[in-house]
Protein backbone atom coordinates (compact mmCIF):
# COMPACT_ATOMS: atom_id res chain seq x y z
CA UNK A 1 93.21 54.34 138.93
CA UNK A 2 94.16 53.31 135.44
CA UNK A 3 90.72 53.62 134.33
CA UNK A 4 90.99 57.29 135.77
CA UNK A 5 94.57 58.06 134.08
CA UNK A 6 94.05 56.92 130.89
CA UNK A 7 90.51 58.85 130.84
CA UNK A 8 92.36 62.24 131.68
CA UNK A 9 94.82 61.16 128.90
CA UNK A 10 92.22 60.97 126.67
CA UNK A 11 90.75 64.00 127.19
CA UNK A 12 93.93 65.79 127.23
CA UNK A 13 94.29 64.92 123.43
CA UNK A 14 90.68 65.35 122.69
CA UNK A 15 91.74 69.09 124.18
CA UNK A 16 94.43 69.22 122.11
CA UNK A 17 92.83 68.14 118.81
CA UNK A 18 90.06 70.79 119.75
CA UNK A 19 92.63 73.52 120.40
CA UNK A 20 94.17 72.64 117.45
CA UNK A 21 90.75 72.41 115.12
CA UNK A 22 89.76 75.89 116.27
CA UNK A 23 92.53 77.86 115.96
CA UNK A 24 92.79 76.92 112.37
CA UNK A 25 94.01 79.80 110.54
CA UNK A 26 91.33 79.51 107.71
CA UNK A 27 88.97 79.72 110.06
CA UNK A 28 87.72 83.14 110.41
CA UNK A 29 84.64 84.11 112.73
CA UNK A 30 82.23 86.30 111.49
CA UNK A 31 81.64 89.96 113.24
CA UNK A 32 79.21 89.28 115.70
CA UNK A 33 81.02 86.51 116.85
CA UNK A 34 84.84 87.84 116.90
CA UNK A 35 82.75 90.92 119.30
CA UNK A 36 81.23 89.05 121.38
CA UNK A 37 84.47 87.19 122.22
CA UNK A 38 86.44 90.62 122.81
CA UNK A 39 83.40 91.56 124.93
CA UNK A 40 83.84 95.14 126.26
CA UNK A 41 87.51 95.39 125.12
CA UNK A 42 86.90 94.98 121.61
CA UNK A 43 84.09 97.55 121.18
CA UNK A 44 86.20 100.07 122.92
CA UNK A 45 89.15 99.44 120.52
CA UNK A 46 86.53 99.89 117.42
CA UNK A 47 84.73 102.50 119.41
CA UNK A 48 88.30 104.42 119.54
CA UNK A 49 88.92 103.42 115.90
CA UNK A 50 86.08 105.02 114.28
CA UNK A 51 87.02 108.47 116.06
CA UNK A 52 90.70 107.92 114.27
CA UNK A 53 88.93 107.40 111.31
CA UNK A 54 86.34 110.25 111.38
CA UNK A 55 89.26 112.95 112.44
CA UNK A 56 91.19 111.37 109.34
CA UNK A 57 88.41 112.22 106.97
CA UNK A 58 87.93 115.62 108.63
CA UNK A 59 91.77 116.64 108.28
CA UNK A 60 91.76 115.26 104.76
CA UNK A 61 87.96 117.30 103.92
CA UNK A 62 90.09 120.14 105.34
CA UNK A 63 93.48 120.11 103.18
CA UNK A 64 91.02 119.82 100.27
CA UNK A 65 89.28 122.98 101.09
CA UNK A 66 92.22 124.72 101.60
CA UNK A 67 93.38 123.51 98.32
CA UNK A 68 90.91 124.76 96.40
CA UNK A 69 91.79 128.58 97.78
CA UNK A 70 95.40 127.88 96.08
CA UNK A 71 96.94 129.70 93.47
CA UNK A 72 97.64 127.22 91.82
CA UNK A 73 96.22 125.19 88.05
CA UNK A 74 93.89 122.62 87.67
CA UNK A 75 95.95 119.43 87.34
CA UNK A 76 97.95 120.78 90.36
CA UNK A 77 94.89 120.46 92.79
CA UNK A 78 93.40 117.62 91.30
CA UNK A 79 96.41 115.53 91.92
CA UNK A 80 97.02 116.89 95.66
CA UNK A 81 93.57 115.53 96.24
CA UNK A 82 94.51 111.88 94.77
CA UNK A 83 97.77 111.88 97.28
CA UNK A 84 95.57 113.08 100.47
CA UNK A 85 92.91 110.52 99.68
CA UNK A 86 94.91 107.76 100.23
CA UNK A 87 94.75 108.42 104.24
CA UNK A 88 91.18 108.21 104.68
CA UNK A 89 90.43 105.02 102.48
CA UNK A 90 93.30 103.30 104.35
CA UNK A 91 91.80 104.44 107.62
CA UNK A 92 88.41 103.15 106.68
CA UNK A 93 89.14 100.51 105.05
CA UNK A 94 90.94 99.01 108.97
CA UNK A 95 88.32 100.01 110.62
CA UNK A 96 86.32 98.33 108.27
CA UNK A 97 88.75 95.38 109.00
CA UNK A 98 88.88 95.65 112.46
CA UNK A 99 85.02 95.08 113.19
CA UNK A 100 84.71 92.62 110.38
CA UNK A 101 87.57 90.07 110.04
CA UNK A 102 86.18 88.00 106.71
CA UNK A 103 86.52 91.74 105.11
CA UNK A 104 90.29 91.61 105.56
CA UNK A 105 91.78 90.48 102.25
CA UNK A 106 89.39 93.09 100.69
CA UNK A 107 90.14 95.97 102.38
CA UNK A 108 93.95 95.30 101.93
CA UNK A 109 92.98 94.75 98.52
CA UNK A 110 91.09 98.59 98.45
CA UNK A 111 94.42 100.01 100.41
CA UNK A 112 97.00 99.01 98.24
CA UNK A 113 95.02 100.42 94.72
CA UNK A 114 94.09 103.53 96.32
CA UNK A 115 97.85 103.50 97.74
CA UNK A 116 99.18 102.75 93.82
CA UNK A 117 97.21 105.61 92.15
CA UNK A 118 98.13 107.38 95.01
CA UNK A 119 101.60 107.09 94.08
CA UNK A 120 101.26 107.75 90.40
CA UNK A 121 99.53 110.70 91.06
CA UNK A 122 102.43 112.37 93.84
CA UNK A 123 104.79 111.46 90.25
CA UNK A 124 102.86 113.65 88.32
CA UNK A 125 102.74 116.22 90.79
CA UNK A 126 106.58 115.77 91.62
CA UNK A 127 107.29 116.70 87.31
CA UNK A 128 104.66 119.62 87.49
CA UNK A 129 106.18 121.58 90.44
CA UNK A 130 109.64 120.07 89.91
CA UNK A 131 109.99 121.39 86.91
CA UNK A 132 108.76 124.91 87.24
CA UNK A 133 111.96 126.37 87.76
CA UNK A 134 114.10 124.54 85.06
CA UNK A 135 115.45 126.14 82.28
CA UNK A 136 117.25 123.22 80.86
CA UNK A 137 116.95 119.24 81.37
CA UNK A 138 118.76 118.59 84.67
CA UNK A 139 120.98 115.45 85.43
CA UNK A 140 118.98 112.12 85.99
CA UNK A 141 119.98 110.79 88.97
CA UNK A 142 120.32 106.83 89.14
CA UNK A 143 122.27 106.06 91.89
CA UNK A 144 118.92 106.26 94.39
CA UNK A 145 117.57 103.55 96.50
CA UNK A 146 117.14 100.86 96.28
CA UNK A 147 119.10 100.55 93.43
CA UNK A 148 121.97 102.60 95.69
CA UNK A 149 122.87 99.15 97.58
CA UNK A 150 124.46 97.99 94.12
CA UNK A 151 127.99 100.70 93.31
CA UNK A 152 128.80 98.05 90.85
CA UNK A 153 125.81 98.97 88.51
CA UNK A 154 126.61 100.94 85.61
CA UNK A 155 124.76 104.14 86.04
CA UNK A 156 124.75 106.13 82.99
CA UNK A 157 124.77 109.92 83.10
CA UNK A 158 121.16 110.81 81.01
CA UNK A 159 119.53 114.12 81.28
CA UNK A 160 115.64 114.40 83.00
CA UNK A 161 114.40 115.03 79.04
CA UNK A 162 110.89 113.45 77.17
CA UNK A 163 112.17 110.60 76.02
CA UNK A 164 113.84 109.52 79.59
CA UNK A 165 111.03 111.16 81.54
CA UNK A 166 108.28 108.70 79.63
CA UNK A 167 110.26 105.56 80.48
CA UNK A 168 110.38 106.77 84.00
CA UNK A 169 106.39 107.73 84.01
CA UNK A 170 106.07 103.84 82.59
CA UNK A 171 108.50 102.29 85.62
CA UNK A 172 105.47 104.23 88.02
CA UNK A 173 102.61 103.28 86.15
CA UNK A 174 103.14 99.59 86.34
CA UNK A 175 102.63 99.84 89.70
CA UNK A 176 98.69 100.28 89.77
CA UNK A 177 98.16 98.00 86.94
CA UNK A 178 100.38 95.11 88.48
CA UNK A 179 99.07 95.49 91.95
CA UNK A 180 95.73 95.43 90.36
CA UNK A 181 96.13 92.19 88.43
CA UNK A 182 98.10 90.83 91.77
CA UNK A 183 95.02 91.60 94.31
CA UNK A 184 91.95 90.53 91.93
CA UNK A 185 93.84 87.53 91.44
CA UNK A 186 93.91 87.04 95.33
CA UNK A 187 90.44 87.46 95.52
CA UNK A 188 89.48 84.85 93.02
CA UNK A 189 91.54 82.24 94.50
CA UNK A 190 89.92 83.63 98.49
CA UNK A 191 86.60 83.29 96.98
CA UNK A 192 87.11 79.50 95.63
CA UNK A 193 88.75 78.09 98.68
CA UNK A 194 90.97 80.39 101.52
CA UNK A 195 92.93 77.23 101.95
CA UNK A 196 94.58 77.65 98.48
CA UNK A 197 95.13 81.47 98.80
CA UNK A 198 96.58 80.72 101.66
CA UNK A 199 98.80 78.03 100.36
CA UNK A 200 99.76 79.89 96.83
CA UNK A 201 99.63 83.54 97.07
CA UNK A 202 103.12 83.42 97.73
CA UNK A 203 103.71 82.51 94.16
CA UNK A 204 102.70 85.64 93.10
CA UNK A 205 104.53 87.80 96.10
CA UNK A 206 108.11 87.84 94.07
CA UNK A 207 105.62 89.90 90.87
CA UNK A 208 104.06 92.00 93.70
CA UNK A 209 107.75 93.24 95.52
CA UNK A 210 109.35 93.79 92.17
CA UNK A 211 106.45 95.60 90.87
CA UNK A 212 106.88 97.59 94.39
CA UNK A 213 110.36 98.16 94.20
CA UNK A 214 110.64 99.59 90.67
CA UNK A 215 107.99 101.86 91.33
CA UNK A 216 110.15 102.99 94.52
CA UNK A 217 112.93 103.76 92.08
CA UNK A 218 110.80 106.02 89.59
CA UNK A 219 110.05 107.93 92.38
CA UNK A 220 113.48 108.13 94.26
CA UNK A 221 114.56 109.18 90.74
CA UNK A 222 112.15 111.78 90.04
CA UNK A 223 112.32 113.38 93.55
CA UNK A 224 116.51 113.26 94.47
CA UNK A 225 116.68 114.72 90.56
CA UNK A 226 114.37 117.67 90.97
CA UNK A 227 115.00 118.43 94.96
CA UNK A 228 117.65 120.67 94.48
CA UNK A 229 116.25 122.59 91.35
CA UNK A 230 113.21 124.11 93.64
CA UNK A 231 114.23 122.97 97.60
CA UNK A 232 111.10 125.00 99.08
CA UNK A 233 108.79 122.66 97.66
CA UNK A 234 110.50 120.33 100.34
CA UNK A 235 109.42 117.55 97.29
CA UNK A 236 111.20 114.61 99.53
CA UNK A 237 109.29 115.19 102.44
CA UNK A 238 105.99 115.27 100.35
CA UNK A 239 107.65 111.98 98.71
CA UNK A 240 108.21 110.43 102.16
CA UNK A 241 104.90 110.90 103.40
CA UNK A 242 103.36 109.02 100.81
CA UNK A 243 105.73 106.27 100.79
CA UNK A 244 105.33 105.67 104.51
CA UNK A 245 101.98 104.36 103.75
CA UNK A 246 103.36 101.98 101.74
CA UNK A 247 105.92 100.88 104.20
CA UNK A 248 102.79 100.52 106.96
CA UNK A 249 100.90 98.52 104.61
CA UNK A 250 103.61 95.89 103.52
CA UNK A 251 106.32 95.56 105.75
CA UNK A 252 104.56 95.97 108.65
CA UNK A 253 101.90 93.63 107.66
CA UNK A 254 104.49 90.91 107.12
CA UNK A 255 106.11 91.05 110.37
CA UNK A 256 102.73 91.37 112.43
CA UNK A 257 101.41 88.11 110.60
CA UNK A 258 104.52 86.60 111.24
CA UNK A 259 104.56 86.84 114.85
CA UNK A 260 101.90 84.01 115.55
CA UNK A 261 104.16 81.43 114.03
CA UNK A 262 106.31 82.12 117.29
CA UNK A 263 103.60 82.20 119.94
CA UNK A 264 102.78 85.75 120.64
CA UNK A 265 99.40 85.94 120.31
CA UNK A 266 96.97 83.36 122.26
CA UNK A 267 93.95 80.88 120.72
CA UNK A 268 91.19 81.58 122.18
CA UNK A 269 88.14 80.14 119.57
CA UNK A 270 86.56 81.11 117.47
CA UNK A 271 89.85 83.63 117.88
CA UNK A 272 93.17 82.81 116.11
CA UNK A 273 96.49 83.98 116.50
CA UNK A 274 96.01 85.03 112.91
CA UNK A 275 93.16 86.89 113.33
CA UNK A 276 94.51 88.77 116.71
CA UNK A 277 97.59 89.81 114.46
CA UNK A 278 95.37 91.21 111.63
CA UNK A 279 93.41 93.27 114.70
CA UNK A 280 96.85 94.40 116.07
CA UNK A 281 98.13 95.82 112.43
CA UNK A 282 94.36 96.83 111.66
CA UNK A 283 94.65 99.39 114.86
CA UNK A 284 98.03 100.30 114.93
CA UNK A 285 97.42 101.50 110.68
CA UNK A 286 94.33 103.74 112.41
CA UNK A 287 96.90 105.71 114.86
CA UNK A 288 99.80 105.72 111.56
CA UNK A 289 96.72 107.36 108.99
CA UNK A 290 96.29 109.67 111.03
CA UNK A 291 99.56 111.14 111.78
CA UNK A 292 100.58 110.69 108.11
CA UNK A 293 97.63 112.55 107.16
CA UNK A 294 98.58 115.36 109.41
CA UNK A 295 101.60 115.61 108.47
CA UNK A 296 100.41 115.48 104.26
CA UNK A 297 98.09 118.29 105.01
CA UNK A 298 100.74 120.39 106.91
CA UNK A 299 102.91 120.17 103.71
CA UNK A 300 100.41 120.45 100.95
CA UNK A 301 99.15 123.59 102.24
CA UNK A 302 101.89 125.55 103.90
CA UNK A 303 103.12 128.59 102.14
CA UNK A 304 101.14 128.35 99.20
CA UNK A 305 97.70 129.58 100.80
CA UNK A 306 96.88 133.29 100.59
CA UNK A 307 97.44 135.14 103.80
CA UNK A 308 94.81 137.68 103.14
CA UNK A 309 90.80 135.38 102.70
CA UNK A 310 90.07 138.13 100.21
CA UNK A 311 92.95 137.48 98.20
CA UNK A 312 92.66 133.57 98.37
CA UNK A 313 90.58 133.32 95.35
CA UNK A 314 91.63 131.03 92.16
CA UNK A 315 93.68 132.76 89.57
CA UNK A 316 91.28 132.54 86.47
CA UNK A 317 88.71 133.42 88.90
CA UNK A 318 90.03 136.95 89.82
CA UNK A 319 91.37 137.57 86.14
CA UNK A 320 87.90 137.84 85.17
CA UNK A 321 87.17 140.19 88.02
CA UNK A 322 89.87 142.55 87.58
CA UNK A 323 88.78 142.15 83.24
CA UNK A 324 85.32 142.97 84.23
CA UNK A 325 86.04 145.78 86.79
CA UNK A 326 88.54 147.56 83.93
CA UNK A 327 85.41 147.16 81.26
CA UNK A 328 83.42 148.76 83.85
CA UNK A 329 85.68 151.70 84.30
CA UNK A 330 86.56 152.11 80.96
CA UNK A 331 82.49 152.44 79.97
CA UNK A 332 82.57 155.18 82.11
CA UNK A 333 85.02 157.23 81.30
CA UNK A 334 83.63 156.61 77.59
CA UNK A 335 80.52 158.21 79.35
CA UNK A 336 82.05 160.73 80.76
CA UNK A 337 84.01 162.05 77.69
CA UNK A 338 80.51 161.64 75.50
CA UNK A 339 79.28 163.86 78.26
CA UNK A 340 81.68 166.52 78.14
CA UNK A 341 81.50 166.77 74.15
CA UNK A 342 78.20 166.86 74.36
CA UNK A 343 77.72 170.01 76.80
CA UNK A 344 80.56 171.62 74.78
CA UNK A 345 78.94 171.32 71.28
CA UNK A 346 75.84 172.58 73.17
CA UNK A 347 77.77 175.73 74.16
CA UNK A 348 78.84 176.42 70.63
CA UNK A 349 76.21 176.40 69.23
């Protein structure tokens, strides 16, 4: 009998120990593996996830076209396009993470550039069509989130002029450089050894939300200053759109991941809780993309596409026409009148 008890006790902690050992969060199974322990389930989910992804791309292909047919200049178009893109690489880039774990860091890595040049690109968009209207530099406004939490802060009354508006266009463009720096950094120290990303890459998360958070501001700022100036453009609603990624990316990321740490999600090896919450954010980002996406395409293209298909051609493109077509009907009429002098010297004499 003791023999027997102290044999189950034994194997209860070699259990444990096992549990334990497998459901090591640095431990991360590769595809074929993490599949075939979701079984049917899991190709379902990625089944479902590459139709998200594919009617992403197709909305996105679609804005774009619809773009093109715009009234509207070069630099305008060309930085719609940069803000719509962002949808489709985040949506690839999860389902790229959701059939391939050890691809996670990297595809985070992918989102959150695309997401920063995304973001510098809606600022130069917000000045070009903000600022259509303006006869004079309007008021600066400071007092936005997230800075709003602080009435105490000084706020200066400055006017949206050169000299402010290029300190403003440098607060936006540290974003894609720092987040840059930030993410090839974590993909050095993944590549060495995932146990010391995952024990100091939150020495560099402090750079990362400050970097996020001033970059918030520039754009609060430019958007809550120029809103009123030219409301139709519905500029904070184009402004929200984008930032929502952002708000999917980080702050939902960091409460999924922290849910393991308080037993939500099972171990079942070579599965981790870890790698169950990365599959939960990884799906739920596919459903956000693509109803962010809708949403972006609804805005960029309302109101400002022709009604008439004839008439939805570029501007330079029917200048030329209507410059030909005038050249056209001018050499006749030069014919004509050559005619007519002709036949009448031909009756004088």
């Amino acid at each position: 009998m003791e023999n027997y008890l102290s044999t189950q006790e034994d194997t209860s902690n070699y259990n444990s120990y096992y549990l334990n050992l497998s459901c090591n969060d640095y431990e991360v199974p590769s595809s074929r593996d993490f599949l075939n322990s979701l079984g049917v389930f899991g190709t379902i989910f990625v089944s479902i996830g590459a139709i998200l992804a594919t009617a992403t791309i197709g909305l996105t292909l679609e804005a774009c076209s619809r773009l093109i047919y715009q009234v509207e200049s070069k630099n305008y178009k060309t930085n719609c396009v940069f803000v719509l893109s962002v949808y489709p690489v985040a949506s690839t880039c999860s389902l790229i993470a959701l059939a391939i774990p050890r691809a996670q860091l990297l595809t985070e890595a992918v989102t959150q550039i695309s997401l920063t040049i995304s973001m510098y690109r809606l600022y130069l968009l917000l000045i070009d069509i903000g600022r259509r209207k303006v006869t004079g530099a309007p008021p600066m406004l400071l007092r936005v989130g997230p800075c709003c939490c602080w009435p105490c802060l000084p706020f200066p009354s400055i006017q949206l002029n050169e000299a402010n508006l290029s300190w403003l266009q440098i607060i936006v463009m540290q974003f894609p450089i720092v987040q840059g720096i930030v993410y090839v950094i974590f993909l050095i120290m993944h590549l060495e050894n995932p146990v010391i990303y995952g024990k100091y890459n939150v020495c560099l998360q402090p750079i990362s939300i400050s970097s996020i958070l001033l970059a918030l501001y520039g754009l609060n700022i430019t958007f809550m200053s120029l809103k009123d100036i030219n409301p139709e453009l519905r500029l904070r609603l184009k402004a929200t759109v984008t930032q929502m990624v952002l708000l999917f990316s980080k702050l939902q990321l960091a409460i999924i991941r922290a849910l393991p740490a308080v037993g939500l999600f099972p171990c079942n090896p070579p599965i981790t809780p870890q790698i169950y919450a990365n599959f939960t954010y990884n799906a739920l980002m596919l459903i956000e993309m693509l109803l962010l996406c809708y949403a972006a395409r609804h805005l960029y293209t309302e109101q400002r596409l022709d009604k008439d298909p004839a008439s939805a051609v570029p501007e330079e493109h029917r200048l030329k026409t209507e410059l030909k077509s005038t050249n056209i009907v001018s050499h006749n009429n030069n014919n004509g009148v050559q005619l007519t002098v002709g036949v009448t010297n031909m009756g004088f004499q």
